[in-house]
Protein backbone atom coordinates (compact mmCIF):
# COMPACT_ATOMS: atom_id res chain seq x y z
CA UNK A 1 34.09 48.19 5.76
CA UNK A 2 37.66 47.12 7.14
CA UNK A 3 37.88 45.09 10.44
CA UNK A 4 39.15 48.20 12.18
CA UNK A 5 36.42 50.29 11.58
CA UNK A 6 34.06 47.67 12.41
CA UNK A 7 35.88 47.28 15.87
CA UNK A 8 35.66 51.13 16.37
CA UNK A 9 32.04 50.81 15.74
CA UNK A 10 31.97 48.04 18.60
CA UNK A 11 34.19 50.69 21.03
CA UNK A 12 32.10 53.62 20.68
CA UNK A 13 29.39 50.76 21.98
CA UNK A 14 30.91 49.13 24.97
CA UNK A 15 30.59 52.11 27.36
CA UNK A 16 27.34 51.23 27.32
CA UNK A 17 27.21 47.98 28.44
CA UNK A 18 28.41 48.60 31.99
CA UNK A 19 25.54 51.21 32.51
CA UNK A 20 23.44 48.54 32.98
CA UNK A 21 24.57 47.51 36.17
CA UNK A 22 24.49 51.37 37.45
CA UNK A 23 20.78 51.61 38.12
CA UNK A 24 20.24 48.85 39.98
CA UNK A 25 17.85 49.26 42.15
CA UNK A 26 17.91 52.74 43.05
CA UNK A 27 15.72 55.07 41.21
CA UNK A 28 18.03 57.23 38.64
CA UNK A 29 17.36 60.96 38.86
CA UNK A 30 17.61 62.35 35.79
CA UNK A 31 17.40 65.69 37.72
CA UNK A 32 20.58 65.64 39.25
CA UNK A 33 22.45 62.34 37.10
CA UNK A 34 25.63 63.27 39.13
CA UNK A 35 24.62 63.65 42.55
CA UNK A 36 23.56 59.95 41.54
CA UNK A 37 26.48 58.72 40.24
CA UNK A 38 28.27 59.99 43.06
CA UNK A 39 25.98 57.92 45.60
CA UNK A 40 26.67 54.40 44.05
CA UNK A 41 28.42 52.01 45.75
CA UNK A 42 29.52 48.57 44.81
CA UNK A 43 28.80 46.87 41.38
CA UNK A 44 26.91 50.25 40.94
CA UNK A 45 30.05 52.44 41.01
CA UNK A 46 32.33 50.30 39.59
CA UNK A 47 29.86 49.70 36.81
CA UNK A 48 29.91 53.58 36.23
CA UNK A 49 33.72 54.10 36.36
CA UNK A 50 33.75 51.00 33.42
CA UNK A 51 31.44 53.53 31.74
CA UNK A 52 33.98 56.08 31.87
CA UNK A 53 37.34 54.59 31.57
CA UNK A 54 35.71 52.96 28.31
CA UNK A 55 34.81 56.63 26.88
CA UNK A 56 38.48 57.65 27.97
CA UNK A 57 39.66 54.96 25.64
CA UNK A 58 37.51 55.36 22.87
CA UNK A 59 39.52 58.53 22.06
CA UNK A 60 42.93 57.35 21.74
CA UNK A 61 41.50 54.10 19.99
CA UNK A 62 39.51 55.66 17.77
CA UNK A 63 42.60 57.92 16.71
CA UNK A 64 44.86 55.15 16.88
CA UNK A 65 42.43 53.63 13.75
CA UNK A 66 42.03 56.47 11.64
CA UNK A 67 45.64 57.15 11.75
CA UNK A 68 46.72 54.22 10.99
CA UNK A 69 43.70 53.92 8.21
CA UNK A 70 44.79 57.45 6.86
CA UNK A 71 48.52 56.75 6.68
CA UNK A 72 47.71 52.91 5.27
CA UNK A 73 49.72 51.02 7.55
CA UNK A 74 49.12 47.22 7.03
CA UNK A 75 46.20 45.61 7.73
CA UNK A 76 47.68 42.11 8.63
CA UNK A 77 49.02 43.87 11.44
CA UNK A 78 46.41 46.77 12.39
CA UNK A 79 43.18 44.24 12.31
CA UNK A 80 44.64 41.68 14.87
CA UNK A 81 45.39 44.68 17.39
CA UNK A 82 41.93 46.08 16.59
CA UNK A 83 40.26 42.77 17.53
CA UNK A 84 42.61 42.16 20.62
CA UNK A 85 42.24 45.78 21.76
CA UNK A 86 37.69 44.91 21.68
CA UNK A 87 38.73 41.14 23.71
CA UNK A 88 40.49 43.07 26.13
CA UNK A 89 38.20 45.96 26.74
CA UNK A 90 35.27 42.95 26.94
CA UNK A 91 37.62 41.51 29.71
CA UNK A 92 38.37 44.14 31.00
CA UNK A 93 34.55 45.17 31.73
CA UNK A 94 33.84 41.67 33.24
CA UNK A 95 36.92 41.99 35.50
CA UNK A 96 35.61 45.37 36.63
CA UNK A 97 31.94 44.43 37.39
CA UNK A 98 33.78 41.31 39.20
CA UNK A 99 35.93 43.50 41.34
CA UNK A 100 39.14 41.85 39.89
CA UNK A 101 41.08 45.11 40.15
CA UNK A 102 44.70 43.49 39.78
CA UNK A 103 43.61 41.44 36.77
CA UNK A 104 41.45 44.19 35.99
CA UNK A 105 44.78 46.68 35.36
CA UNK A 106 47.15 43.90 33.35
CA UNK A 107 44.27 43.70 31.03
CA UNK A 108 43.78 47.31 30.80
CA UNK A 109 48.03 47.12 29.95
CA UNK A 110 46.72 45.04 27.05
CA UNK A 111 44.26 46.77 25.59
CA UNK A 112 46.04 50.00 26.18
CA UNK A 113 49.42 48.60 23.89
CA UNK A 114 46.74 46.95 21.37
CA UNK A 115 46.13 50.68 20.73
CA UNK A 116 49.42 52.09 20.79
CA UNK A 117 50.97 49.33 18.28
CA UNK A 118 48.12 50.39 16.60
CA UNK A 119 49.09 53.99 15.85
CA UNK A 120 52.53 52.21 15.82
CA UNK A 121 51.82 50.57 12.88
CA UNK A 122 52.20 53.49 10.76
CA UNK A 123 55.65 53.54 11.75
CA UNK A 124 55.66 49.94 9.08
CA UNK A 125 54.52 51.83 5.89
């Protein structure tokens, strides 16, 4: 299985690493999950908007690989931004659990154009 894939397979993972700094040490209601999520605070909350903003991403990653996998752009250049686009979304989680918001965004800037050079790549075939 190509690199890229493999580092799809690692996105559609990371949103859940954050979660576990969401419960905490409140008691989740599985009742009413978002009447919870709306009462964290902290870690807690910025752990669950990681959560989120790393599902958001997923999508355009994910299409970004299977575009440029479809279209065969080249690898030397698609498997680099693949594995930079997973550093920076790791970095990117730590900064948010940190509350490094300013750090937090140039390294979402990162990730973001590791995805759009990406779907770029096509552009080399």
């Amino acid at each position: 299985m190509p690199i890229e894939f493999w580092c799809v397979f690692i996105a559609i993972l990371m949103p859940y690493v954050p979660l576990y700094w969401v419960k905490g040490e409140k008691s989740y209601d599985n009742a009413q999950p978002r009447a919870y999520y709306q009462s964290l605070q902290g870690v807690q909350a910025r752990a669950m908007a990681c959560h989120q903003n790393h599902n958001e991403a997923l999508v355009y990653f994910a299409a970004a690989v299977l575009s440029s996998q479809i279209l065969h752009a080249p690898h030397a250049i698609t498997a680099p931004l693949c594995i930079a686009f997973i550093v920076f979304r790791v970095l990117y989680t730590a900064c948010y659990i940190a509350n490094k918001p300013t750090l937090r965004s140039l390294i979402w800037v990162g990730g973001f154009f590791s995805a759009v050079g990406v779907m770029l790549s096509v552009a080399l075939v």
